[in-house]
Structures are given as C-alpha cells and as structure tokens.
Protein backbone atom coordinates (compact mmCIF):
# COMPACT_ATOMS: atom_id res chain seq x y z
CA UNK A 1 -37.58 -36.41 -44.42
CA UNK A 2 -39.58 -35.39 -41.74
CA UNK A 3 -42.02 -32.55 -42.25
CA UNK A 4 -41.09 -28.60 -41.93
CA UNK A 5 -42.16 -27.07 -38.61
CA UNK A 6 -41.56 -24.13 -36.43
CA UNK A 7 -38.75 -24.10 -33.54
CA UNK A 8 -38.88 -23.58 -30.08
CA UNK A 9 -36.85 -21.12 -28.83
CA UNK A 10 -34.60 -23.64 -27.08
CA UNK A 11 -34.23 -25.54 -30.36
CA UNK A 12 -32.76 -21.67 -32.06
CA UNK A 13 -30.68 -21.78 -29.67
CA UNK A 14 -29.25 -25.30 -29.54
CA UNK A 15 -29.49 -24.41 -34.11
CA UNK A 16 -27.18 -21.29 -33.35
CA UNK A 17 -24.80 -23.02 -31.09
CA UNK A 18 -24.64 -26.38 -33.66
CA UNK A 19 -24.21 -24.22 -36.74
CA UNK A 20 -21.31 -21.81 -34.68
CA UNK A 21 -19.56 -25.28 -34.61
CA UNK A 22 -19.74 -25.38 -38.66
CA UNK A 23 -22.22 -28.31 -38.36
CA UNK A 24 -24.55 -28.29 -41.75
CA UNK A 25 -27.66 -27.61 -41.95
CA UNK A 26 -28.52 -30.85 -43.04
CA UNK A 27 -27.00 -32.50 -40.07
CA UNK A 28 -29.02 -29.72 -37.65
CA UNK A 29 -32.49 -30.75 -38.96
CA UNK A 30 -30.81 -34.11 -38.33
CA UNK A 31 -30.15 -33.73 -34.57
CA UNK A 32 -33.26 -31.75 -33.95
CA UNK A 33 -35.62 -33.98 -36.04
CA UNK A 34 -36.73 -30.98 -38.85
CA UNK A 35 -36.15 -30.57 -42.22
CA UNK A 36 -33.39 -28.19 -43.81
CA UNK A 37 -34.88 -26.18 -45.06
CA UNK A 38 -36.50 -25.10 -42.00
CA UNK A 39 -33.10 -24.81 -40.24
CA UNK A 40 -31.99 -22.93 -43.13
CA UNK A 41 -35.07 -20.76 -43.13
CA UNK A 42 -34.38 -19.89 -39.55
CA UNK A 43 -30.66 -19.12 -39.93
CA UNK A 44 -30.96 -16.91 -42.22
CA UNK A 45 -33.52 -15.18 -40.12
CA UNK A 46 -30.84 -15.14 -37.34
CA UNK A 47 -28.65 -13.42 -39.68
CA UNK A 48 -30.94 -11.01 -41.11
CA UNK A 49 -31.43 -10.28 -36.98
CA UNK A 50 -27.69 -9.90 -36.62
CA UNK A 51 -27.86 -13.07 -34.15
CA UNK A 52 -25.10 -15.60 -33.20
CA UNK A 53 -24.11 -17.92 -30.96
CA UNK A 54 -23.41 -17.09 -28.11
CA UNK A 55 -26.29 -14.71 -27.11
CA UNK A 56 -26.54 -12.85 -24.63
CA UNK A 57 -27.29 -13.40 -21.34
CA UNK A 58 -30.08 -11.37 -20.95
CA UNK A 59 -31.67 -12.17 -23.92
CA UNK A 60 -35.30 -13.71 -23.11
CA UNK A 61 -37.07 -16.34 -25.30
CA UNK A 62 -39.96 -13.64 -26.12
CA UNK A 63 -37.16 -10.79 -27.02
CA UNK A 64 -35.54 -14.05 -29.27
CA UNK A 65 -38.98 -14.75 -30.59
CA UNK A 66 -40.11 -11.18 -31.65
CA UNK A 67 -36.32 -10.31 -32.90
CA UNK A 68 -36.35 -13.61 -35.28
CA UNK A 69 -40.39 -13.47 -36.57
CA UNK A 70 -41.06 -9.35 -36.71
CA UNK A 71 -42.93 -8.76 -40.16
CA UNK A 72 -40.78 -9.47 -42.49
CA UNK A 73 -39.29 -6.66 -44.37
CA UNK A 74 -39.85 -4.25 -41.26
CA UNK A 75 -37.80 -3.32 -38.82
CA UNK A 76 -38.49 -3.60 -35.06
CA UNK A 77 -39.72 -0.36 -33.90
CA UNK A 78 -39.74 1.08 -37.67
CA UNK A 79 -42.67 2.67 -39.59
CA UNK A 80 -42.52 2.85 -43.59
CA UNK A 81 -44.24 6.53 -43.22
CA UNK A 82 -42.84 9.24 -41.45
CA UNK A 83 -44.24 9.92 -37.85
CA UNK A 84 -45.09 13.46 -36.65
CA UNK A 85 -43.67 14.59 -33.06
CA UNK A 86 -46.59 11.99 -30.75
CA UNK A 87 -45.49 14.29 -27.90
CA UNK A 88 -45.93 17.26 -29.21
CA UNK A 89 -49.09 16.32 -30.51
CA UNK A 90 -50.51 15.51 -26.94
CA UNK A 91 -49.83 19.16 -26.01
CA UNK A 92 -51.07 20.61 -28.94
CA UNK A 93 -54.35 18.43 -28.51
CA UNK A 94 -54.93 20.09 -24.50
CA UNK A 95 -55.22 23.71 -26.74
CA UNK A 96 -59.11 24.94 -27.70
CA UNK A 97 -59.97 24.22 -30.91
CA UNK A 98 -57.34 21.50 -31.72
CA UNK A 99 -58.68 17.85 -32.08
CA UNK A 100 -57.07 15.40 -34.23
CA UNK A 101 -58.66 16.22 -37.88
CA UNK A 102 -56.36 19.48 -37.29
CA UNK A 103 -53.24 18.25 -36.35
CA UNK A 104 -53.39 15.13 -38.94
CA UNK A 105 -53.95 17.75 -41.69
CA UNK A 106 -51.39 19.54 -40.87
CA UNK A 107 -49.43 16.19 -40.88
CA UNK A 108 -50.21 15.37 -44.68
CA UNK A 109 -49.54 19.01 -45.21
CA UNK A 110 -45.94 18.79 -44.19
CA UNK A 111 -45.79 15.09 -45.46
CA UNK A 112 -47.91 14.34 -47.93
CA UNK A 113 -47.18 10.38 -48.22
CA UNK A 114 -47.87 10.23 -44.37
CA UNK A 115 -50.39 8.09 -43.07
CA UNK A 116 -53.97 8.11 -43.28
CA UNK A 117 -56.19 9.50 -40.80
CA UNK A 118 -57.33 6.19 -39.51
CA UNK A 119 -53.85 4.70 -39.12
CA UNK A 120 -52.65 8.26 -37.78
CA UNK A 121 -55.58 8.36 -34.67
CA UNK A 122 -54.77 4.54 -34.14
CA UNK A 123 -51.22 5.31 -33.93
CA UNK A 124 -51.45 8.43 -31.60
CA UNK A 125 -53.93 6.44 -29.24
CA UNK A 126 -51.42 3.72 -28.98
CA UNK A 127 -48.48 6.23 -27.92
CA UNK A 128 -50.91 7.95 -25.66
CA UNK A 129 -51.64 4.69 -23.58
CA UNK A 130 -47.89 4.48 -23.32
CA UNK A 131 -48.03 7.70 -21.23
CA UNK A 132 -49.95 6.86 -18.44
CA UNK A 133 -52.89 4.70 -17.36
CA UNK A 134 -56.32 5.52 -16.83
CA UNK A 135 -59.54 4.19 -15.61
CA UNK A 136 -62.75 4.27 -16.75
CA UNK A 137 -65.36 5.94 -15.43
CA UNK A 138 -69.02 5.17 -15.29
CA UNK A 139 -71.57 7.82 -14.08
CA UNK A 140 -75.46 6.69 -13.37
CA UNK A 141 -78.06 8.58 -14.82
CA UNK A 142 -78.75 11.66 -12.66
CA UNK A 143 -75.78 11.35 -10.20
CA UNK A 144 -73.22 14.32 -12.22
CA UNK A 145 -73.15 16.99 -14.19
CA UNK A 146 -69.87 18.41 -15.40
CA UNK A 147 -69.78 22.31 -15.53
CA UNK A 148 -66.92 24.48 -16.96
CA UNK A 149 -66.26 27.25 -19.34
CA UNK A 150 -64.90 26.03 -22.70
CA UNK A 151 -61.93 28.40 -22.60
CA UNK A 152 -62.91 29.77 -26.35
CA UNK A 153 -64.88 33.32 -26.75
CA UNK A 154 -67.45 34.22 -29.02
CA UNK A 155 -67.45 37.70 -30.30
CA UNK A 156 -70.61 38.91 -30.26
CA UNK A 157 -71.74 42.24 -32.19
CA UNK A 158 -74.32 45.48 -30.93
CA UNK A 159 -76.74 45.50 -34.28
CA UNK A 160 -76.94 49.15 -32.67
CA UNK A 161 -73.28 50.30 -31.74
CA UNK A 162 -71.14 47.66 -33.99
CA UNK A 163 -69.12 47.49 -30.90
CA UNK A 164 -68.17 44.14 -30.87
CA UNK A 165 -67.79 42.14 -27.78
CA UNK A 166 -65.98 39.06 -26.35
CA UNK A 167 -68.33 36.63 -24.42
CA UNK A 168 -67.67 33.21 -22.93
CA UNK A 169 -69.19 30.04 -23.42
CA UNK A 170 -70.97 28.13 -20.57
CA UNK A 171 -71.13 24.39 -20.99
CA UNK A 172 -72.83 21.50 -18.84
CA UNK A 173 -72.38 17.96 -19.61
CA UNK A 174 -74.46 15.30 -18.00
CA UNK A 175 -72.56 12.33 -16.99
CA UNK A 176 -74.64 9.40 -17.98
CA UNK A 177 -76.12 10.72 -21.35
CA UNK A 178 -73.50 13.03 -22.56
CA UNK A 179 -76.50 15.51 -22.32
CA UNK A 180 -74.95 18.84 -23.03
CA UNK A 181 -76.41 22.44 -22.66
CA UNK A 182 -74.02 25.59 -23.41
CA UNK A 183 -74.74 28.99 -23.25
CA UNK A 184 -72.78 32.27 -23.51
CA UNK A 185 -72.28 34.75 -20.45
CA UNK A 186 -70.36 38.18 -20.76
CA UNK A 187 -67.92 37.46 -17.99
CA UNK A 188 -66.48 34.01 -15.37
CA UNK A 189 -67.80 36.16 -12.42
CA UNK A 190 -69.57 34.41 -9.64
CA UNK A 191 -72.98 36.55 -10.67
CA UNK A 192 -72.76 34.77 -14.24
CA UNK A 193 -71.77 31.19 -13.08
CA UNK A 194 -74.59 31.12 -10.71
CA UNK A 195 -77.16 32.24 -13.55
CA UNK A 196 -75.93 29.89 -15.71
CA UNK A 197 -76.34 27.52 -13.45
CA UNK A 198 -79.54 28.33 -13.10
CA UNK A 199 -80.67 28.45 -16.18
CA UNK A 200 -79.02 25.19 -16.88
CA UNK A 201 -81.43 23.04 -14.51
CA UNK A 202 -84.23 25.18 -15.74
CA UNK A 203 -82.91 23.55 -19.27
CA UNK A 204 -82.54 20.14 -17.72
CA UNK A 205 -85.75 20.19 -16.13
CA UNK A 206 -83.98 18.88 -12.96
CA UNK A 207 -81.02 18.88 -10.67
CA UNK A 208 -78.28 16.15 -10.71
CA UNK A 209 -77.09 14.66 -7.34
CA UNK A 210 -73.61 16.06 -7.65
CA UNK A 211 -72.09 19.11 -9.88
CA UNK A 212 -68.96 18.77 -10.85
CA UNK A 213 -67.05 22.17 -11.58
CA UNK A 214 -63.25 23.03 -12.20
CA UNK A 215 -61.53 25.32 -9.42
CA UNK A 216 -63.14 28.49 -10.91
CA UNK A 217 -62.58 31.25 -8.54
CA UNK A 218 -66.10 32.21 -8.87
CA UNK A 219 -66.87 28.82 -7.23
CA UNK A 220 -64.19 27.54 -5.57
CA UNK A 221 -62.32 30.22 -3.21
CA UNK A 222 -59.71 27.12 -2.21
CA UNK A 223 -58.62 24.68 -4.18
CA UNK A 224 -57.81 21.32 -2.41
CA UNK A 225 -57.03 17.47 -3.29
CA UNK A 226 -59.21 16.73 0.11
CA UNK A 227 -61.52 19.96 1.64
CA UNK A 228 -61.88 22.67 -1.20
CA UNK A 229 -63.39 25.82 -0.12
CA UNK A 230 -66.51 26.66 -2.01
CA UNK A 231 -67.74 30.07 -2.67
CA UNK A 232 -70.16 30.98 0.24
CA UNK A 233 -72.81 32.44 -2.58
CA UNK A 234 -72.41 29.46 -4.65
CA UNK A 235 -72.83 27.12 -1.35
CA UNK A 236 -75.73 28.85 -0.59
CA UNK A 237 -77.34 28.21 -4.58
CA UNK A 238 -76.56 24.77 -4.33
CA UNK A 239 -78.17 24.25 -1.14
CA UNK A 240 -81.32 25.85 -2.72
CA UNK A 241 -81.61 23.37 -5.40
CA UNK A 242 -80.71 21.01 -2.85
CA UNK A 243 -77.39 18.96 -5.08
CA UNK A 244 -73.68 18.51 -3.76
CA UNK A 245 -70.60 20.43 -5.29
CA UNK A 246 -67.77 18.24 -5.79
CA UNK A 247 -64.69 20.30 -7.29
CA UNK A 248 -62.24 18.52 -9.71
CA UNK A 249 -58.87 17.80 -8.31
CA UNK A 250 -55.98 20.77 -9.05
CA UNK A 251 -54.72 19.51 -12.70
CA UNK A 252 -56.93 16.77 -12.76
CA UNK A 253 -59.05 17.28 -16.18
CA UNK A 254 -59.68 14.05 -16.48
CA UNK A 255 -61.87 13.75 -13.28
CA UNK A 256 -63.97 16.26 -15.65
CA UNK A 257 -63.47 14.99 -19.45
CA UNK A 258 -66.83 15.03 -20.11
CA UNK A 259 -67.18 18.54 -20.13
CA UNK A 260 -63.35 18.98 -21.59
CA UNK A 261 -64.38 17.02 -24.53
C-alpha cells in the first residue's frame, strides 16, 4: 500500500469531487496513489471545515490550505481566552500615564483567566501592525534631539506657604542614544521653553545638529506640513547655539516618539 503523505491542494480537490460521486475512500487513495487512511484523514478534515464539492469559485489554494490544516481544535480567527477591546486599547495607550502593564491589569482584573502579559503585549502588537505601517527610523549620533513637554504635572509644595503648585515637566531625548534629560518649569511659555532649552545643552555638554520640537505655541507661531513659522525669540536662541529647528508634522507623533515614549 503505498505510504501516507500529504495532498496537494489540487489532489483535495480532485478527493472532494471523487468522494461527492460516492467513490470510497479506498478507491480515492487508489486513483491518486495514497493510502486511505490519508484520504480519510483529509475528508474528515473537509468536513470538520464544512467543505464539499463543489467549492467555490473564489476559493484560493492558500484559503483551502489554511481552512483544512488550522490548529486543530481551534477555530480560524478564534482565541481560547477572552480578548479585551485592541482598539480601545490603542486610544487608551496615547493617554499620560497609561502603558501596557496598566491596561493588561486591568484586563486580568475584569477577566481573570485572560492571557498573560507576554501573550497579551504580543497580541496587541500584532493588531497594532494591522492598523497602519510604519518605518523605522535611524538617527546618527549628534544629528536630533527630541524636545516636548510630557503632558503630566508635578505638584510641587512651598515648605514656607504649603501652597501647593502645578509645574510641568520638560523632557529632551537624544536621538541616537536615547539620552534623556527632564526638568520641571512652572509654565509652556516661550520664557520657560527657551531656559529649558538652555539648560538642557548646558546638561548635554553640546548642541545637536537639529531640535526637534512639537508645534508648541511658544515655539512654533505656524504650524505647517512644509514652512512652519518659528517663534522669532526662539529663532533667534537657536541661531545662538548655532542648531536647526525642525518642527514635527501637525498629528504626526511619531516623527517625535522618542520623546513621546
């Protein structure tokens, strides 16, 4: 009897169509040189598939393939756990303070036989490459530095007073290195972003080639995909130092994610 081996897909298909006519499977392995029991084997994963002859038209050898040999016991396109909201999760994930220890604890919180935290970041990376492509980016040491506030606020007390105040936070990431300095300033206006800036090189002991900020008003008076209009004061500070301002594109973050990391 000759030995048991897998099926092309043409063979399935000439199997489905042979065993539609009521021919046995005996006589199938016959015609297409295979034992039965491999023609039984895949018949009964055709019927487990909910496939007969004839198929559809439209029905490729690679959709034939994965609908006949998906793990066994799973579904196409089902999990054994159950999945949180992957879309909502991406919005969540844009709000300061989330990252993905947060929203996967309050995952097992709601379902505590979910998935692991391993298999739940593998699993949200793969449904955020669904959403749209990106490229990466490679910066050479001393070309950038990313500068933005963080969006969070540190409150800050008087030892004197015990008036408490609300600050923001000041960070600079270096392209190459991942270098980061952060500071807090009491306000976003353009005399505290220019002496942060400041003391930021004085930190780094240098000045990039480029800075790269997001369309702060304090530094950018007009946003623009192609000529943005920097602040004249700012202009004038990074002339000083002698570096280049290059604004990130309008609701672009990812032309900054170093510093939105």
């Amino acid at each position: 009897m000759p030995a048991k081996r897998e099926l092309t897909m043409r063979q399935i298909r000439q199997m489905l169509r042979l065993a539609r006519d009521g021919v046995s499977a005996r006589e199938i392995g016959r015609t297409l040189g295979v034992a039965r029991s491999t023609i039984q084997d895949n018949l009964k994963r055709a019927a487990t598939a909910g496939l007969a002859w004839p198929l559809a038209g439209d029905l490729t050898d690679a959709v034939l393939e994965q609908r006949l040999f998906a793990h066994a016991g799973v579904k196409s396109g089902f999990r054994r756990r159950v999945e949180p909201d992957w879309a909502c999760l991406v919005c969540e994930l844009k709000r300061p303070g989330v990252n993905l220890m947060v929203l996967w604890e309050e995952y097992r919180d709601a379902h505590p036989d979910g998935y692991g935290y391993s298999r739940f970041c593998d699993l949200y990376r793969e449904f955020e490459r669904r959403l749209s492509p990106t490229m990466r980016q490679d910066h050479p040491a001393g070309d950038k530095v990313f500068v933005d506030y963080s969006g969070k606020k540190l409150s800050i007390v008087d030892r004197t007073t015990g008036v408490v105040r609300e600050a923001e936070i000041f960070v600079a990431v270096l392209g190459a290195s991942n270098y980061t300095y952060a500071e807090a300033t009491w306000t976003q206006t353009l005399p505290d972003w220019i002496e942060a800036h400041v003391r930021m090189f004085r930190f780094l002991g240098g000045v990039p080639r480029l800075v790269v900020p997001d369309n702060l008003k304090s530094g950018v008076q007009r946003a623009s995909f192609y000529d943005p209009e920097i602040n004249r004061s700012y202009g004038m500070m990074a002339a000083h130092y002698g570096v280049g301002i290059l604004p990130a594109r309008p609701r672009k973050p990812r032309d900054k994610a170093k510093v939105e990391a």
